[in-house]
N, C-alpha and C. Protein backbone atom coordinates (compact mmCIF):
# COMPACT_ATOMS: atom_id res chain seq x y z
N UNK A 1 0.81 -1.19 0.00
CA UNK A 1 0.00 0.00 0.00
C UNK A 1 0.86 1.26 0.00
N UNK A 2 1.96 1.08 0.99
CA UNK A 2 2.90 2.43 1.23
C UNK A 2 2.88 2.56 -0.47
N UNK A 3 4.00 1.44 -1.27
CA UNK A 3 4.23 1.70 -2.59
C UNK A 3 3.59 2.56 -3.75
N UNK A 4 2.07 2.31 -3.45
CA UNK A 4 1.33 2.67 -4.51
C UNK A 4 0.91 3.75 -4.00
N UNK A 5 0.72 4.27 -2.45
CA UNK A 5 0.60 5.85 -2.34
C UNK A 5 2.14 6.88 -2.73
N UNK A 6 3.29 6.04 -2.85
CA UNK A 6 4.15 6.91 -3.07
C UNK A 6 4.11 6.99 -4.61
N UNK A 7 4.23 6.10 -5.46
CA UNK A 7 4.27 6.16 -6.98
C UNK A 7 2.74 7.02 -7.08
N UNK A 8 1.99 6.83 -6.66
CA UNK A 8 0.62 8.07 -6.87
C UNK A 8 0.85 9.50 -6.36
N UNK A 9 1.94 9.56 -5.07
CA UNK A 9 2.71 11.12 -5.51
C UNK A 9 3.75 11.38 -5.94
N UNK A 10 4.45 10.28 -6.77
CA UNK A 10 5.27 10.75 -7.82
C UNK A 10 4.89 11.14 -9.02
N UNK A 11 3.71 10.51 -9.16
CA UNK A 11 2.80 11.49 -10.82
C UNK A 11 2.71 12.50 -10.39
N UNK A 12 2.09 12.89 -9.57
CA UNK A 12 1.03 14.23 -8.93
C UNK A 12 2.39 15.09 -9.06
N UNK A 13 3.54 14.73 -8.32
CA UNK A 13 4.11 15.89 -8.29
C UNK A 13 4.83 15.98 -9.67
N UNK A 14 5.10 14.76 -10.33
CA UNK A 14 5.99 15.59 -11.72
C UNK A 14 4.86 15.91 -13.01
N UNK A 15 3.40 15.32 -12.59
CA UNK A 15 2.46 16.13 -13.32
C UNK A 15 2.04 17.68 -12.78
N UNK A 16 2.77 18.03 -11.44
CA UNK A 16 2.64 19.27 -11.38
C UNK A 16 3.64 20.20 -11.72
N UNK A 17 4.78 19.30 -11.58
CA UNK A 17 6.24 20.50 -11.59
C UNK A 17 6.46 20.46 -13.54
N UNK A 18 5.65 19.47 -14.32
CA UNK A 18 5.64 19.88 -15.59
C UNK A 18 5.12 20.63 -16.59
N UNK A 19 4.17 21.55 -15.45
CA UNK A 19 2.95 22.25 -15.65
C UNK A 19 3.59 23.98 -15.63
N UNK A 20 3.43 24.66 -16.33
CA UNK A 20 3.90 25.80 -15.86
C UNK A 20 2.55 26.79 -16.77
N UNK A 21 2.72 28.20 -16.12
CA UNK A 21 1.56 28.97 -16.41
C UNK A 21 1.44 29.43 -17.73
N UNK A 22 2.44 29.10 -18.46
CA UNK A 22 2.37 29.89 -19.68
C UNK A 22 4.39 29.06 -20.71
N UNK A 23 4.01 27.88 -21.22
CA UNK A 23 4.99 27.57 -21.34
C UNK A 23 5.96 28.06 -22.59
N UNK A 24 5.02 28.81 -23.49
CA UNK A 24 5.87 29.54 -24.22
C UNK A 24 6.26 30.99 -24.47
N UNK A 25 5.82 31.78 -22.85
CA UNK A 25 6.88 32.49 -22.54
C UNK A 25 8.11 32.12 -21.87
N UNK A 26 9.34 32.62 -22.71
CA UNK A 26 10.21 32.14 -21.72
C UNK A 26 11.22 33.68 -21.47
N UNK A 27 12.08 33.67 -20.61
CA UNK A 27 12.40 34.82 -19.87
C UNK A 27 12.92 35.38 -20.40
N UNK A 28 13.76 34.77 -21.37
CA UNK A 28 14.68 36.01 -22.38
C UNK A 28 14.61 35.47 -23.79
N UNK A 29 15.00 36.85 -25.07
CA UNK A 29 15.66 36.19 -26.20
C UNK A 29 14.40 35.93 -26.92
N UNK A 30 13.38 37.33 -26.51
CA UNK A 30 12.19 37.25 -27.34
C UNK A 30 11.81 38.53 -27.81
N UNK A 31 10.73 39.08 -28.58
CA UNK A 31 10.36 39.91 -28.96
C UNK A 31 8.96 39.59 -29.51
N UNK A 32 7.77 40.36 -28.52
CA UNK A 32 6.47 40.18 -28.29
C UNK A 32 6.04 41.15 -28.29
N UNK A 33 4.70 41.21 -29.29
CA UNK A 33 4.02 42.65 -29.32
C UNK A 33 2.74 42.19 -30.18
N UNK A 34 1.57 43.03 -30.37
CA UNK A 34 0.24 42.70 -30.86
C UNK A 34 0.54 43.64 -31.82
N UNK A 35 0.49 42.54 -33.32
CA UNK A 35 -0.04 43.06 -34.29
C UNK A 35 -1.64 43.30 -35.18
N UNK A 36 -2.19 44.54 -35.15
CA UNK A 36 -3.68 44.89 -35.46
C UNK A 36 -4.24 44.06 -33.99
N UNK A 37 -4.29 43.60 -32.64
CA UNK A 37 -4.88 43.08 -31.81
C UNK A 37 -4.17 41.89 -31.52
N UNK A 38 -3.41 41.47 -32.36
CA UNK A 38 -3.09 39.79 -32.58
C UNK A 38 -1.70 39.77 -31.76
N UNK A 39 -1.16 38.69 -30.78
CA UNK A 39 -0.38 38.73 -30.18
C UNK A 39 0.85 37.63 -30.76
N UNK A 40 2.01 38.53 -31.31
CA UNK A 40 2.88 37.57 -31.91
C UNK A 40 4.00 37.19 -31.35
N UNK A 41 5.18 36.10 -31.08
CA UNK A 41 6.33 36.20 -30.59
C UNK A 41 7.40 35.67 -31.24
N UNK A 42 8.17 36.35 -31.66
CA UNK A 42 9.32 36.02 -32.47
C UNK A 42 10.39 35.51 -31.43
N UNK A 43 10.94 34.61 -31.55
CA UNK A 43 12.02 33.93 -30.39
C UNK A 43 13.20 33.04 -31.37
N UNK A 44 13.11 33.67 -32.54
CA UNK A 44 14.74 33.15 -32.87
C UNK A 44 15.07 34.42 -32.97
N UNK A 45 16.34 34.87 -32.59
CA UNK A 45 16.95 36.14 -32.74
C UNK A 45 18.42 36.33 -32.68
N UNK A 46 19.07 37.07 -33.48
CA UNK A 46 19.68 37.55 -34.35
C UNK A 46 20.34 38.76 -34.10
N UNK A 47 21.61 39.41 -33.89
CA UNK A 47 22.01 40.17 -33.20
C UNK A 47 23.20 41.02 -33.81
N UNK A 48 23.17 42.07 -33.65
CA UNK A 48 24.61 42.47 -34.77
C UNK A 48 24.76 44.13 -34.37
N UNK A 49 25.82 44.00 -33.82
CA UNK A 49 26.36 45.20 -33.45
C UNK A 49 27.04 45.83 -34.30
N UNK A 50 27.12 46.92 -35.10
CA UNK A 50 28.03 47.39 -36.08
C UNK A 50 29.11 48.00 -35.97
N UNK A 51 30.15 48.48 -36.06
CA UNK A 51 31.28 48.78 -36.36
C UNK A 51 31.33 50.21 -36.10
N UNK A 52 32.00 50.58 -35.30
CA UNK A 52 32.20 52.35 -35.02
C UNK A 52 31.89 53.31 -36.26
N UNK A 53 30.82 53.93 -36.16
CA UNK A 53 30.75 54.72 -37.39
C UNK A 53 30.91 56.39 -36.77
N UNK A 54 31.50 57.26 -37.78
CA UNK A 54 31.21 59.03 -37.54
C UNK A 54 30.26 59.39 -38.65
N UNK A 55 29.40 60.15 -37.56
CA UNK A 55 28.90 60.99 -38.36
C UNK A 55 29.56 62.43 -39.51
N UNK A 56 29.54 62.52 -40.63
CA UNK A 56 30.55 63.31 -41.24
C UNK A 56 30.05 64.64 -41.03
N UNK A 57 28.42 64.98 -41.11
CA UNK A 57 28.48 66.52 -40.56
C UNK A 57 28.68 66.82 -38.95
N UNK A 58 28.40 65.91 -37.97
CA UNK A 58 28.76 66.29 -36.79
C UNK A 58 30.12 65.47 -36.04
N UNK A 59 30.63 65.01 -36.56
CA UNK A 59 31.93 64.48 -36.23
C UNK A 59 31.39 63.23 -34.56
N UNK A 60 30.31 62.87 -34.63
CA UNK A 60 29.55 62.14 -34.05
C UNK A 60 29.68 60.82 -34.26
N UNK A 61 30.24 59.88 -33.02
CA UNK A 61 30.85 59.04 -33.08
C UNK A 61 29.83 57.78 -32.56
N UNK A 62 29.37 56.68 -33.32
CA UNK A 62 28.54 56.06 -32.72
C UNK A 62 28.46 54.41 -33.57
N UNK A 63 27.64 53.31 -32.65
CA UNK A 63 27.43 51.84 -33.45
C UNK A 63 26.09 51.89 -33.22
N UNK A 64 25.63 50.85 -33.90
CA UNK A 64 24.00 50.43 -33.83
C UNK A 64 23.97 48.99 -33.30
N UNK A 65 22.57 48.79 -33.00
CA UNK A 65 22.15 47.21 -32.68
C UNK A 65 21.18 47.19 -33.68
N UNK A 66 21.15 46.02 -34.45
CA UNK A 66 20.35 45.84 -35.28
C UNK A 66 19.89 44.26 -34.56
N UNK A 67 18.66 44.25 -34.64
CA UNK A 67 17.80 42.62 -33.88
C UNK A 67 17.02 42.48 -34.89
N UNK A 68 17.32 41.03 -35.40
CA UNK A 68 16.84 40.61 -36.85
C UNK A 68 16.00 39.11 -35.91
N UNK A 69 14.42 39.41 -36.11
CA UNK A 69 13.68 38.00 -35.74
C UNK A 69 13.07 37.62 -36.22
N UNK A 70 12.54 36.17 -36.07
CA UNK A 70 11.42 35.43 -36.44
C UNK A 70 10.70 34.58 -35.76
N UNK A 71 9.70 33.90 -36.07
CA UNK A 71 9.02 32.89 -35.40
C UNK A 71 9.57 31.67 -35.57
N UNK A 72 9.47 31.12 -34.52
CA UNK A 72 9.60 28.94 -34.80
C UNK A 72 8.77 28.46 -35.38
N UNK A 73 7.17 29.40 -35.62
CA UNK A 73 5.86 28.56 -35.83
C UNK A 73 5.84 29.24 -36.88
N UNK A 74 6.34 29.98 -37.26
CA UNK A 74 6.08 30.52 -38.87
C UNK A 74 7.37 31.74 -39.41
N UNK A 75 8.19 31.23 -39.94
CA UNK A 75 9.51 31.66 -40.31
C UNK A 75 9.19 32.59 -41.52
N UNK A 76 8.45 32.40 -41.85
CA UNK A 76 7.98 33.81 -43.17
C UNK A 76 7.40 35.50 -42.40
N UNK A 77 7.46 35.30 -40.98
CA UNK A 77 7.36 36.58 -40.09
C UNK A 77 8.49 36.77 -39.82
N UNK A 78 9.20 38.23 -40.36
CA UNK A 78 10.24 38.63 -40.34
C UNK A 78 10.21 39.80 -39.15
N UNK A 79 10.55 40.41 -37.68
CA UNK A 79 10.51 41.65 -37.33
C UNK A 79 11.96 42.39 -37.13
N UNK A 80 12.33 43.55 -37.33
CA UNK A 80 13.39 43.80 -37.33
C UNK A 80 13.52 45.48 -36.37
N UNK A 81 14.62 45.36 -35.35
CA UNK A 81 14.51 46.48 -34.55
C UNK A 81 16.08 47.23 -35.04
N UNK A 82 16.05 48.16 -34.71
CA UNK A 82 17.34 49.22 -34.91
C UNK A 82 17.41 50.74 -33.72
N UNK A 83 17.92 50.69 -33.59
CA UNK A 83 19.02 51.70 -32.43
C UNK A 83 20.11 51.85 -32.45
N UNK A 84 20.58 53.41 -31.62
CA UNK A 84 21.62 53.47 -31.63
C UNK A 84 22.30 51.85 -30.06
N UNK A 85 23.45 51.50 -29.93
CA UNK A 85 24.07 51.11 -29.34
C UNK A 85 24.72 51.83 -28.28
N UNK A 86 24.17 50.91 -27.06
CA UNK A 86 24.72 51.51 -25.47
C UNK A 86 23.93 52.86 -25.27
N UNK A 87 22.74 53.31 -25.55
CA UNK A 87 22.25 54.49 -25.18
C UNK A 87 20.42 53.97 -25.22
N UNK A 88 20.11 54.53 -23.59
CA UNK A 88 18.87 54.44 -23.77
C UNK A 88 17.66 55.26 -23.46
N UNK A 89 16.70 54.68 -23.41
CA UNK A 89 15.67 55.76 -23.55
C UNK A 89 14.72 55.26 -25.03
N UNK A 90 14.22 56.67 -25.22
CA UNK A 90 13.32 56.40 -26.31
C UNK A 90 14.17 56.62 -28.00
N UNK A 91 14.90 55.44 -27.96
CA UNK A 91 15.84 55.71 -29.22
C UNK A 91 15.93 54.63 -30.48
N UNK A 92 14.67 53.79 -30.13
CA UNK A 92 14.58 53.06 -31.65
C UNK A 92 14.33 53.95 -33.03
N UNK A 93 15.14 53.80 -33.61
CA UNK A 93 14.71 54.66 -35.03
C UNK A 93 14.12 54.23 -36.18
N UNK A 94 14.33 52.65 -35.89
CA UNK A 94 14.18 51.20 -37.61
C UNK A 94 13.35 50.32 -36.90
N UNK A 95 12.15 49.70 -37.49
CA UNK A 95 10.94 48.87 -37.18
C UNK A 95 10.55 48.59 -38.66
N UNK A 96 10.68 47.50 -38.76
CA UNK A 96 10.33 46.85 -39.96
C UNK A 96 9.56 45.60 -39.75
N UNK A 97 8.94 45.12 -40.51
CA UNK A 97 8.01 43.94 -40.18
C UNK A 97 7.53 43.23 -41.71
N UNK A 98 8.26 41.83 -41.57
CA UNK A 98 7.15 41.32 -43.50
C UNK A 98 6.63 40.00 -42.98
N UNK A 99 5.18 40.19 -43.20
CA UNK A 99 4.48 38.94 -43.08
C UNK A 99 3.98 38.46 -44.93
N UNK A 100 3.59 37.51 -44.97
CA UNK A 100 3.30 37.06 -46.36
C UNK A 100 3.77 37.34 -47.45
N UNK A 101 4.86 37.85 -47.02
CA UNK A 101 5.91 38.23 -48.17
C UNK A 101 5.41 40.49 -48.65
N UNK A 102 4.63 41.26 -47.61
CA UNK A 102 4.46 42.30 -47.23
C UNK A 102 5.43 43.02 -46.37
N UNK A 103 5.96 43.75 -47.01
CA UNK A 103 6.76 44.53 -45.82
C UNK A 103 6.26 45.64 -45.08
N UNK A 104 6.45 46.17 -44.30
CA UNK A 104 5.88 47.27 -43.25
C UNK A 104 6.97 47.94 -42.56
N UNK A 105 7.67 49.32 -42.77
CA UNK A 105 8.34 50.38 -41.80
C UNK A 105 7.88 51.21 -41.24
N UNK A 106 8.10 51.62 -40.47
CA UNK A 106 8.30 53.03 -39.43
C UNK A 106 8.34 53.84 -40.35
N UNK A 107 7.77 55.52 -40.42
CA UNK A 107 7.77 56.45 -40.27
C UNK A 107 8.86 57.06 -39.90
N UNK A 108 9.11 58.31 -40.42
CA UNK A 108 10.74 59.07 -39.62
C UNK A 108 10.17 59.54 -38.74
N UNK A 109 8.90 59.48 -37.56
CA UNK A 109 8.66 59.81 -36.61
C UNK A 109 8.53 59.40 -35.98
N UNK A 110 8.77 57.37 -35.75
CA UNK A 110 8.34 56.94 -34.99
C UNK A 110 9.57 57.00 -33.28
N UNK A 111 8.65 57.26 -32.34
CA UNK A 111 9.39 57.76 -31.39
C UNK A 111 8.75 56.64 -29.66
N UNK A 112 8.16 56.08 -30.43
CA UNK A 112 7.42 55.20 -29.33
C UNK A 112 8.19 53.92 -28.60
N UNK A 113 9.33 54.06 -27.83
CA UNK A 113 9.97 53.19 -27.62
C UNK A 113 10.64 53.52 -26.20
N UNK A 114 10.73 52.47 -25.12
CA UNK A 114 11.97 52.73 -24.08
C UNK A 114 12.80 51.60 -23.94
N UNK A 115 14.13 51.76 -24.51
CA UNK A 115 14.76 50.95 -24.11
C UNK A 115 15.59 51.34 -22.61
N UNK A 116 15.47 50.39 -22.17
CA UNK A 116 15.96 50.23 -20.66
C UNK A 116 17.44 49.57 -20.72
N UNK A 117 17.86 48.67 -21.28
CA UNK A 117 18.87 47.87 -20.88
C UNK A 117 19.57 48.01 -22.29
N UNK A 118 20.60 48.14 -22.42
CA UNK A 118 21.21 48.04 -24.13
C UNK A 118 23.07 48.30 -24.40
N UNK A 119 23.46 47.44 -23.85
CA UNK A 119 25.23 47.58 -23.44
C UNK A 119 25.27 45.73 -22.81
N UNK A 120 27.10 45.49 -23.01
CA UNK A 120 27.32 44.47 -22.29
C UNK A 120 26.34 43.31 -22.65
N UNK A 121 25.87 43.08 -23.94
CA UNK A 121 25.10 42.11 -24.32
C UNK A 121 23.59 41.62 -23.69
N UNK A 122 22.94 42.71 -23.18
CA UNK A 122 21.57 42.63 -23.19
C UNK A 122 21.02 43.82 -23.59
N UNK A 123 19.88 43.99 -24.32
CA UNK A 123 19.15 44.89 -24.93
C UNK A 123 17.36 44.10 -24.65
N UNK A 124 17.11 45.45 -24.29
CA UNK A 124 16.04 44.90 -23.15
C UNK A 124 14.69 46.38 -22.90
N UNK A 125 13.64 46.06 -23.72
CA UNK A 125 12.61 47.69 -23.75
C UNK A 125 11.10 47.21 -23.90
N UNK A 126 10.66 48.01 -24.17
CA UNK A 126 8.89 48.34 -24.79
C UNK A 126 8.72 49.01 -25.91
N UNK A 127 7.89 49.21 -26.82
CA UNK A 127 7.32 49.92 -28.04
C UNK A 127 6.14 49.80 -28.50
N UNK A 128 5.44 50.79 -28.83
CA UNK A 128 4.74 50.29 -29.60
C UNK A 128 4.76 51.70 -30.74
N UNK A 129 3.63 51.46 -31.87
CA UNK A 129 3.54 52.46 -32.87
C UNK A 129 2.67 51.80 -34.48
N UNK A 130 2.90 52.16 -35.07
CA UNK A 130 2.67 51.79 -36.46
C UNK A 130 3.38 51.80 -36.94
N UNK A 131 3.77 50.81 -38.51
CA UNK A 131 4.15 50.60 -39.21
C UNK A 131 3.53 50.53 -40.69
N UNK A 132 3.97 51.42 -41.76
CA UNK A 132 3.12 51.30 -43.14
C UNK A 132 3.77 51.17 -43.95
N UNK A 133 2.68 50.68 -45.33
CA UNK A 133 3.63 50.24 -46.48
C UNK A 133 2.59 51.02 -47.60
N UNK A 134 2.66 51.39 -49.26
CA UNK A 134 1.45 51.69 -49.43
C UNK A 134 -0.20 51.27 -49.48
N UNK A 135 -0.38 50.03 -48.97
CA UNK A 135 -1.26 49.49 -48.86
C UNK A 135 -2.11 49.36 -48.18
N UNK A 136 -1.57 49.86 -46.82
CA UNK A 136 -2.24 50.30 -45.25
C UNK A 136 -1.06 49.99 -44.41
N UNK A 137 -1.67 50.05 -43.07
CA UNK A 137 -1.03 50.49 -41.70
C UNK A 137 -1.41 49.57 -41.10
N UNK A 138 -0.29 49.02 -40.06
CA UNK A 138 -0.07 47.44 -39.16
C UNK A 138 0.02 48.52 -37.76
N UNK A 139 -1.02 48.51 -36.38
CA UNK A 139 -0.64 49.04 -35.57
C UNK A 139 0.23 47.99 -34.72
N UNK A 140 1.11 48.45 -33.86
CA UNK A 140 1.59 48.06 -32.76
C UNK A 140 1.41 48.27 -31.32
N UNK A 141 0.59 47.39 -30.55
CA UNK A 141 0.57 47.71 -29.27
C UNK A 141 1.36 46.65 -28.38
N UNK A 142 1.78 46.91 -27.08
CA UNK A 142 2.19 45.90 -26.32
C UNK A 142 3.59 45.20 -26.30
N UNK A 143 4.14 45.93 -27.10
CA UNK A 143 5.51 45.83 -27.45
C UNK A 143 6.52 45.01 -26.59
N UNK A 144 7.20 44.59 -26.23
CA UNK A 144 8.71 43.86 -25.86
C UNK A 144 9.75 43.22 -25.86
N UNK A 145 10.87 43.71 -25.61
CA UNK A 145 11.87 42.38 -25.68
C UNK A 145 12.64 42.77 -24.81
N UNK A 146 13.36 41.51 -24.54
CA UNK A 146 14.97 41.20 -23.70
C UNK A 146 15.53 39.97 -24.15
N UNK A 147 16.57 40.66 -24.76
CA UNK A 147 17.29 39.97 -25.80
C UNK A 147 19.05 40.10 -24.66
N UNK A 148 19.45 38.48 -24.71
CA UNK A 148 20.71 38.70 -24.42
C UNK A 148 21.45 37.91 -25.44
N UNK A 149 22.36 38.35 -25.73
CA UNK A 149 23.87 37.70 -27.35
C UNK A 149 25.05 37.99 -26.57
N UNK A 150 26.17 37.63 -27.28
CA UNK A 150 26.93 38.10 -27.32
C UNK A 150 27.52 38.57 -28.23
C-alpha cells in the first residue's frame, strides 16, 4: 500500500512540476508585441552590433544594434529592430516587419519606444507604434523584448 501511495505522488508531483503557467513564454531572447490586436512572438533572434561609425556633418561618433527576428511557428514573419548602441531611452529609429511576403516600416517619426537595458550584451525595452507600407497600416501595441547575445 505504502508503494502505490508513493508512486501516486510521484505522478502528482511531476504532473505538477511539468505544468507551468504559460509555457511559451520564456524569460529572455524574445520579442512580443500585438499586431492589429493579434499577439505575436518572435524567439529566434539575431544580433549584430556594427562597427564604429562618424557621423561626417557632426563628427559624431557612434554603433548600432540591429535585432533581426522570427518565429519557430512561422519563419515567413520577419521583425526587425534598430538603435543606436549603449544608449537608452526612447531611441529606436528602424521597425520593420514582413508577413506574407508584405513589408511594413516606421515612419521618420516613430518615437514610441523605451529601451531600458542596451550595453554588455543585453538589450532589453517596450514599443509600440505603427508601421506602413502603401497598402495600409499594421498598428503596434504591447511591445517587448529582452534579448541577451553576445
Amino acid at each position: 500500500m505504502k508503494n502505490k501511495l508513493l508512486l501516486i505522488l510521484s505522478f502528482a508531483l511531476l504532473g505538477i512540476y511539468s505544468c507551468s503557467s504559460d509555457d511559451d513564454k520564456s524569460d529572455v531572447n524574445f520579442i512580443r508585441a500585438k499586431f492589429d490586436g493579434v499577439e505575436q512572438k518572435f524567439n529566434i533572434i539575431n544580433v549584430v552590433v556594427t562597427p564604429e561609425m562618424t557621423d561626417p556633418e557632426t563628427n559624431y561618433t557612434y554603433k548600432d544594434i540591429i535585432v533581426t527576428a522570427t518565429m519557430n511557428s512561422d519563419a515567413t514573419k520577419i521583425f526587425v529592430l534598430k538603435s543606436e548602441y549603449n544608449v537608452t531611452g526612447d531611441i529606436i529609429w528602424g521597425m520593420y516587419y514582413t508577413t506574407d511576403e508584405t513589408y511594413y516600416e516606421n515612419d521618420e517619426n516613430f518615437t514610441n519606444s523605451n529601451v531600458t537595458e542596451n550595453s554588455n550584451g543585453r538589450y532589453k525595452g517596450t514599443f509600440y507604434g505603427s508601421l506602413n507600407n502603401a497598402s495600409g497600416t499594421i498598428v503596434i501595441t504591447d511591445g517587448s523584448f529582452d534579448i541577451i547575445y553576445q
